[in-house]
Protein backbone atom coordinates (compact mmCIF):
# COMPACT_ATOMS: atom_id res chain seq x y z
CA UNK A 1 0.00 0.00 0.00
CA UNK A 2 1.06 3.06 -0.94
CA UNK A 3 1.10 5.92 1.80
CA UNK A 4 0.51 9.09 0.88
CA UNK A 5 3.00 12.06 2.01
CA UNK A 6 1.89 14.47 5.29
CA UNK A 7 2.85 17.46 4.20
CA UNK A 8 4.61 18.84 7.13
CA UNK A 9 3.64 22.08 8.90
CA UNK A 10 5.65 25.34 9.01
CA UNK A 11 6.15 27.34 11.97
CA UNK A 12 3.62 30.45 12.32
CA UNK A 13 5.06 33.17 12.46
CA UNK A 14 4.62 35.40 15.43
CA UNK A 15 1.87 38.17 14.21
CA UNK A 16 3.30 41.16 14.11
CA UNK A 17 1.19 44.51 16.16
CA UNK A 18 -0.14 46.63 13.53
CA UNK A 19 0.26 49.64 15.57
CA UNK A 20 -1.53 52.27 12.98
CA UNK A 21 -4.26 50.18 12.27
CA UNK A 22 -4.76 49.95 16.02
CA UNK A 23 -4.81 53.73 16.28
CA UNK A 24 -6.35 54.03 13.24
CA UNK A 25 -9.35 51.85 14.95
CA UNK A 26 -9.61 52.99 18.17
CA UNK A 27 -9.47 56.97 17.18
CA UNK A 28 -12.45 56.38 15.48
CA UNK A 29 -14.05 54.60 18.14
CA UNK A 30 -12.82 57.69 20.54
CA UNK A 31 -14.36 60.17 17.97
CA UNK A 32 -18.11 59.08 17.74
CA UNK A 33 -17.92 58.81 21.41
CA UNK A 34 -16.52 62.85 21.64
CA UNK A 35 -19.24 63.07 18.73
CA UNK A 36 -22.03 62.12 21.20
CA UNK A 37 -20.90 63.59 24.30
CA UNK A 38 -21.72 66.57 23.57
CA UNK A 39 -25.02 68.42 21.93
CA UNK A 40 -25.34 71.89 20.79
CA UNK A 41 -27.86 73.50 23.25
CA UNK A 42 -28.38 76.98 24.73
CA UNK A 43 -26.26 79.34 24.46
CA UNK A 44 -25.38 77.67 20.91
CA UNK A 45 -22.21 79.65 21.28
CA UNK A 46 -20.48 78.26 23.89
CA UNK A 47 -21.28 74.44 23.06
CA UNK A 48 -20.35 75.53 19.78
CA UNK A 49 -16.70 76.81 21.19
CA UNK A 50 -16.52 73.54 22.97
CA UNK A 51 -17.35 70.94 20.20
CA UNK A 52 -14.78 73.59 18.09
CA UNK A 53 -11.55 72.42 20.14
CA UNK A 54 -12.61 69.07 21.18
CA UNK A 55 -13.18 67.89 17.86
CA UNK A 56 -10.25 69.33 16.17
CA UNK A 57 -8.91 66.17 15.52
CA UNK A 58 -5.39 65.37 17.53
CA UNK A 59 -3.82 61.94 18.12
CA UNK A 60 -6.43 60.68 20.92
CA UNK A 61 -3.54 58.97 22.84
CA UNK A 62 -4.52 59.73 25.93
CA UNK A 63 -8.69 58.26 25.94
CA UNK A 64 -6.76 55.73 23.44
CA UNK A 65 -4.26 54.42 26.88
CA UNK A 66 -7.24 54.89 29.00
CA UNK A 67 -9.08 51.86 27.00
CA UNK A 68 -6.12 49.76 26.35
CA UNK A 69 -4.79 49.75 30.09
CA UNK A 70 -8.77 48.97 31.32
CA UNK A 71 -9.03 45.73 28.41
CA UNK A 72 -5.55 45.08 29.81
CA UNK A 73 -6.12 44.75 33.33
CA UNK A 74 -9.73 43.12 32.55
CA UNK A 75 -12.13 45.62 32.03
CA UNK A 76 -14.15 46.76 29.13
CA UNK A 77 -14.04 49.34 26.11
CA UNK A 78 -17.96 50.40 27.16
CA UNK A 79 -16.75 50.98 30.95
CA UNK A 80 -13.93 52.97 29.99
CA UNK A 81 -15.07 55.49 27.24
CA UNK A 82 -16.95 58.08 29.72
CA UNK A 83 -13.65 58.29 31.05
CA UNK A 84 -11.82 58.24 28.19
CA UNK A 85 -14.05 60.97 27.03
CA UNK A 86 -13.26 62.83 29.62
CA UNK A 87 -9.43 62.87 29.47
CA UNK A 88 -9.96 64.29 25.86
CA UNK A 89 -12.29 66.95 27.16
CA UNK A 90 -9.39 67.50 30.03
CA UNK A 91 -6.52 67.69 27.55
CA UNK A 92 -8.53 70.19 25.22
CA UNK A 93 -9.42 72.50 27.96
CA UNK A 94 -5.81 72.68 28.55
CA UNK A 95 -4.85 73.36 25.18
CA UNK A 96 -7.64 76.04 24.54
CA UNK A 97 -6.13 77.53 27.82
CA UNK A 98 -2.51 77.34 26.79
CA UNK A 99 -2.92 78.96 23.55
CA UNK A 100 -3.96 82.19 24.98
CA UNK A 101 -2.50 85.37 25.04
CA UNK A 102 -2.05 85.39 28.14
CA UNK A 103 -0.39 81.83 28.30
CA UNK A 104 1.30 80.70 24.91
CA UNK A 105 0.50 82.82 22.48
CA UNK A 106 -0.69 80.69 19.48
CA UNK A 107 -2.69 81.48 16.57
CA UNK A 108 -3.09 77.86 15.02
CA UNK A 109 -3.53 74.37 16.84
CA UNK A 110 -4.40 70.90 15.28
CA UNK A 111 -3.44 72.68 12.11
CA UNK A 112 -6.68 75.00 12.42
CA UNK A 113 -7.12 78.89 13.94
CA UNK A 114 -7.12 78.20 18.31
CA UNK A 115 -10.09 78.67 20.34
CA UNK A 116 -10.06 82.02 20.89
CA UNK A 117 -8.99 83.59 17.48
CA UNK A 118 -12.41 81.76 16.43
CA UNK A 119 -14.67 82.79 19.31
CA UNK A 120 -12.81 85.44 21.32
CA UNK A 121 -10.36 84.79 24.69
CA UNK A 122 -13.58 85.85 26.72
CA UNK A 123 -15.57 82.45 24.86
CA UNK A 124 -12.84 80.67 24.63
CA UNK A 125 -11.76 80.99 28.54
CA UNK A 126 -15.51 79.45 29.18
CA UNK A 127 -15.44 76.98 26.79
CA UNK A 128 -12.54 75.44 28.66
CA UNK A 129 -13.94 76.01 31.83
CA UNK A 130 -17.00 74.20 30.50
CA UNK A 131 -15.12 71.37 29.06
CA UNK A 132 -13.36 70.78 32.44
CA UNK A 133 -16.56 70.69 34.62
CA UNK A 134 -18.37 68.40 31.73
CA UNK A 135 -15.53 66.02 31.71
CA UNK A 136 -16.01 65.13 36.17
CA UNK A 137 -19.99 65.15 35.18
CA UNK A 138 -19.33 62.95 32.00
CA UNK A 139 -17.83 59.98 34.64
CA UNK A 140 -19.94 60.05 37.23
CA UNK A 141 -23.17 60.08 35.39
CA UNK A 142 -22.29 57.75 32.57
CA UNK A 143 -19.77 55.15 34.14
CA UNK A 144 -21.75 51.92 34.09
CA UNK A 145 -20.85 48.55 35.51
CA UNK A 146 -18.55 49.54 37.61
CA UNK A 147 -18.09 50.04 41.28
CA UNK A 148 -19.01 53.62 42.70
CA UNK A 149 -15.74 53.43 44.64
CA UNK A 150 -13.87 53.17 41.60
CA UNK A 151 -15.83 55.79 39.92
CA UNK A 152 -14.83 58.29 42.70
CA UNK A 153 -10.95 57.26 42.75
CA UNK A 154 -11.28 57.90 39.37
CA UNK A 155 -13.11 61.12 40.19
CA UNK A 156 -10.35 62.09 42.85
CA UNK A 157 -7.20 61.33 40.23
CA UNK A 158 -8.22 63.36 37.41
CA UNK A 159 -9.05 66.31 40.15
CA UNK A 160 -5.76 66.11 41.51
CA UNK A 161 -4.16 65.36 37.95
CA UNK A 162 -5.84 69.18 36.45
CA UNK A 163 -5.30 71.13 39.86
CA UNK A 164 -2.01 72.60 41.33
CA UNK A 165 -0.81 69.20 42.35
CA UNK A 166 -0.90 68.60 38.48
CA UNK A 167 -1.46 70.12 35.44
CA UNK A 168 -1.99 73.67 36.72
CA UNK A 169 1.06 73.81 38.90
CA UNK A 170 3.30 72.66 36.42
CA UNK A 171 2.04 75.45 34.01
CA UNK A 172 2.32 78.15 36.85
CA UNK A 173 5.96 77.24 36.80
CA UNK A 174 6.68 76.81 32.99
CA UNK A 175 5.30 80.51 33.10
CA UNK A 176 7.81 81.55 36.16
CA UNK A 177 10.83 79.91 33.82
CA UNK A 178 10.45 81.73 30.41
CA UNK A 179 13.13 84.31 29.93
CA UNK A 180 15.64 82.27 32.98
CA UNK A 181 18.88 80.82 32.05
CA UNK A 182 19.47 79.15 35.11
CA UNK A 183 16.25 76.19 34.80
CA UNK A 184 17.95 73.16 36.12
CA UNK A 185 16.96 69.73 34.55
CA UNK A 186 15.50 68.83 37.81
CA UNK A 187 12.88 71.90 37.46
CA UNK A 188 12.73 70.56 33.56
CA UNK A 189 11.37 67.64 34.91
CA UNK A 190 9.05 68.98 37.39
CA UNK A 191 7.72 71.04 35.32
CA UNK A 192 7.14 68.67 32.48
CA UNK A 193 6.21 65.44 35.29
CA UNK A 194 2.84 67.71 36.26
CA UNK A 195 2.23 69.88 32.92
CA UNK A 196 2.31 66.62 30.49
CA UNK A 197 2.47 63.87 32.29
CA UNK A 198 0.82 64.03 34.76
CA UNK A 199 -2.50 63.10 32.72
CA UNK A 200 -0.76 60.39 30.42
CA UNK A 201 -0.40 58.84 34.32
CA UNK A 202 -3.93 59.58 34.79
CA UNK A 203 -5.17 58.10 31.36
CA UNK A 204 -3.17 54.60 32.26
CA UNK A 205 -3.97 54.28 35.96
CA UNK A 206 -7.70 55.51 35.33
CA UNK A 207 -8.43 52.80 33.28
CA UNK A 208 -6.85 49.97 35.51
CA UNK A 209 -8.83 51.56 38.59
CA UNK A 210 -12.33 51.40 36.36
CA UNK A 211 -10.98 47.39 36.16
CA UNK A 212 -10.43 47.25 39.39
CA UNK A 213 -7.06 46.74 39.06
CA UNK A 214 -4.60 45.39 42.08
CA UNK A 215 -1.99 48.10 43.42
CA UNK A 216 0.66 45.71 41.88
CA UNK A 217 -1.21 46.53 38.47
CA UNK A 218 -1.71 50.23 39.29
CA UNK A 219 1.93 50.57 40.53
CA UNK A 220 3.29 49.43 37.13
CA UNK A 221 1.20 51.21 34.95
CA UNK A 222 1.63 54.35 37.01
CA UNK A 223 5.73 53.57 36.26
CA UNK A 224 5.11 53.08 32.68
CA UNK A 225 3.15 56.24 32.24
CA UNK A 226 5.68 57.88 34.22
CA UNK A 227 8.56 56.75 31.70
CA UNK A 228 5.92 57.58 28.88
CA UNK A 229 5.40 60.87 29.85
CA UNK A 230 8.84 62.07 30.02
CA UNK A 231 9.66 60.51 27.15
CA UNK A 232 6.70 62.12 25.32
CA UNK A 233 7.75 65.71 26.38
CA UNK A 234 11.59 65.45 25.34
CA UNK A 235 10.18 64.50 21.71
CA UNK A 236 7.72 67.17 21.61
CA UNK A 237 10.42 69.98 22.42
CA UNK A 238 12.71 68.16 20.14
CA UNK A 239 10.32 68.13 17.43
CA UNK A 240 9.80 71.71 18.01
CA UNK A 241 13.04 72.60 16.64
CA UNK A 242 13.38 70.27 13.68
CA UNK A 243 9.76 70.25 12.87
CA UNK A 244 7.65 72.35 9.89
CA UNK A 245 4.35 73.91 11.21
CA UNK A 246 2.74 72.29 9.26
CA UNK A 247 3.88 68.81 10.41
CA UNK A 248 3.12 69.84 13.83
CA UNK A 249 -0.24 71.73 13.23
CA UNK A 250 0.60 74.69 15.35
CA UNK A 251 3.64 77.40 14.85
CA UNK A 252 7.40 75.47 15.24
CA UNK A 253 10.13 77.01 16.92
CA UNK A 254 7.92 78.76 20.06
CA UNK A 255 9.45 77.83 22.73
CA UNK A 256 13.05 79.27 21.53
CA UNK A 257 10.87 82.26 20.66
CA UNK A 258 9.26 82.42 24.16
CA UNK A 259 13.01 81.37 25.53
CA UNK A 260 11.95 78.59 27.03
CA UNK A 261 14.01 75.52 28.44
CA UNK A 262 13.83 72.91 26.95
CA UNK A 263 15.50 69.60 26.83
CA UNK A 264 16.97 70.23 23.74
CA UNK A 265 18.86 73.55 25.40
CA UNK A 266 19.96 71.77 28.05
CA UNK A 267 21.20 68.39 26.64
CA UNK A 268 21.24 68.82 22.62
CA UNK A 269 19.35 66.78 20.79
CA UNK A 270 21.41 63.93 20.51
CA UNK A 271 21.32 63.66 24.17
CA UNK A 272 17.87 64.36 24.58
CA UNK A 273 16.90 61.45 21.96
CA UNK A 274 18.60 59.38 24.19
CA UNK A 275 17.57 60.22 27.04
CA UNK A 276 13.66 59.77 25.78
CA UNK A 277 14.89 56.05 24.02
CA UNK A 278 15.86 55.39 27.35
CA UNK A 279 12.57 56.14 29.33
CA UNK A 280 10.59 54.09 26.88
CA UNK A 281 12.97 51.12 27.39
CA UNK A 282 12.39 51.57 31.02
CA UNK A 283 8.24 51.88 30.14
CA UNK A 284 8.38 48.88 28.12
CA UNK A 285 10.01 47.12 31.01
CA UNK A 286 7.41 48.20 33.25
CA UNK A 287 4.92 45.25 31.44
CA UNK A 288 6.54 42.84 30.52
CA UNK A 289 5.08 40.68 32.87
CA UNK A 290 1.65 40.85 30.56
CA UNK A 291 2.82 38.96 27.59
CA UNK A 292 1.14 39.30 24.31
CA UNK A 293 -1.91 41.34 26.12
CA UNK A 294 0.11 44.77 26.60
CA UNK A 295 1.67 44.98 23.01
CA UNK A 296 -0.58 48.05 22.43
CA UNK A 297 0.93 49.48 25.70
CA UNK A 298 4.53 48.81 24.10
CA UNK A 299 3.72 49.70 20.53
CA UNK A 300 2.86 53.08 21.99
CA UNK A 301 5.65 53.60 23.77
CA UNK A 302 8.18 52.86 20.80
CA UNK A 303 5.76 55.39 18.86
CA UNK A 304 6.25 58.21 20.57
CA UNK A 305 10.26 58.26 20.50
CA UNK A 306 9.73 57.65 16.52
CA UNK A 307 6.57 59.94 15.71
CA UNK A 308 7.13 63.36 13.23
CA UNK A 309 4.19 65.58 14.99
């Protein structure tokens, strides 16, 4: 009898993370949420103002971590997104903010006229103000299945994340720096550790305390959006020397203009670049304990050292 051959099987190959189809996909899942959030009512204007900024496009990394780090630790997309949501609405307010005369200075953000060259500083002061009070109402009325303990922790972060402690303390002192020659990389960091990252650390830990996450979890997470963070900020002054405008969607070369420090001026770039390969080395570190499961977390991580804008 004549047997026939088994044809033997190859090795699979590993599948490799498609990291821009992942964006790609959960961007637009992040952008019919902002889409719904919020409905023009009255006054038209200032829901107007607020849908303006909010909806101006952007990277959505930060609602983007919020979901991965929740599906990581072994929540859901649907028990995230309010929260998500409301890191966007966080993030804009503080753009809208920053770009004033008063703050920044800048006529174009997202690639599109800011806030208040559209509506006015006066409107576009409120609609921040708006977006920031929407975003604690957005998670406590629409969180769903999970515990109210966890809501309010949630609640509590991004309070602490947008306040002094935060977002606005690091600003205050960005402000005191301009013009100095003397900023130390230690005040760098401060300033950069509460201004950006402190709510890149809110959008990772936020989602593993909606999933009810252990502290182990939390503690990593918190150490990987630490690394992130840093990492993210060194590349964004870096870029803002070697970048166009119109790569970056807003006007290049303001923060030599505004004679700020910046990595960059304290390090060179060369430096700098490796100082931010570093931290995401040290982020990607942070979970490697999750296998295959946080590849999104590590994909991003890689992506911000190596992104243009």
């Amino acid at each position: 009898m004549v047997q026939a051959n088994k044809k033997s099987k190859e090795p699979q190959q590993p599948t490799v993370f498609d990291l821009q189809n992942y964006l790609k996909q959960q961007k637009g899942v992040v952008e019919q949420a902002l889409d719904r959030s919020i409905a023009i009512a009255k006054p038209e204007k200032i829901y107007e103002a607020m849908r303006y900024s909010l909806l101006a496009g952007g990277k959505r990394l930060r609602p983007i971590l919020c979901l991965a780090t929740c599906q990581l630790t072994g929540g859901t997309v649907e028990m995230a997104m309010p929260t998500a949501c409301a890191l966007e609405m966080i993030h804009t307010m503080s753009l809208i903010h920053d770009d004033l005369p008063a703050m920044d200075n800048d006529d174009f953000r997202r690639g599109k006229p800011t806030n208040h060259k559209v509506y006015g500083d006066d409107i576009a002061i409120l609609a921040g103000d708006g977006l920031l009070a929407y975003a604690f109402e957005y998670v406590a009325t629409q969180t769903k299945n999970v515990a109210p303990e966890n809501i309010l922790r949630v609640v509590a972060c991004l309070g602490r994340t947008v306040g002094a402690a935060g977002l606005v303390g690091g600003q205050v002192l960005d402000l005191e720096s301009e013009g100095k020659s003397d900023i130390t990389a230690e005040t760098l960091s401060f300033i950069h550790t509460h201004k950006t990252g402190a709510l890149l650390e809110a959008s990772v830990v936020s989602g593993a305390i909606l999933a009810n996450a252990s502290a182990e979890d939390i503690d990593k997470l918190s150490q990987y959006a630490q690394n992130i963070g840093l990492a993210f900020q060194i590349i964004d002054d870096i870029l803002d020397i070697t970048a166009t405008d119109e790569q970056l969607g807003k006007t290049a070369g303001k923060d030599l203009s505004a004679q700020k420090a910046t990595y960059p001026s304290l390090w060179g770039l060369e430096k700098s670049r490796l100082k931010a390969r570093e931290l995401v080395d040290n982020a990607i570190a942070q979970v490697a304990d999750y296998g295959a499961a946080a590849e999104p977390l590590r994909a991003v991580a890689k992506y911000i050292v190596t992104r243009d804008r």
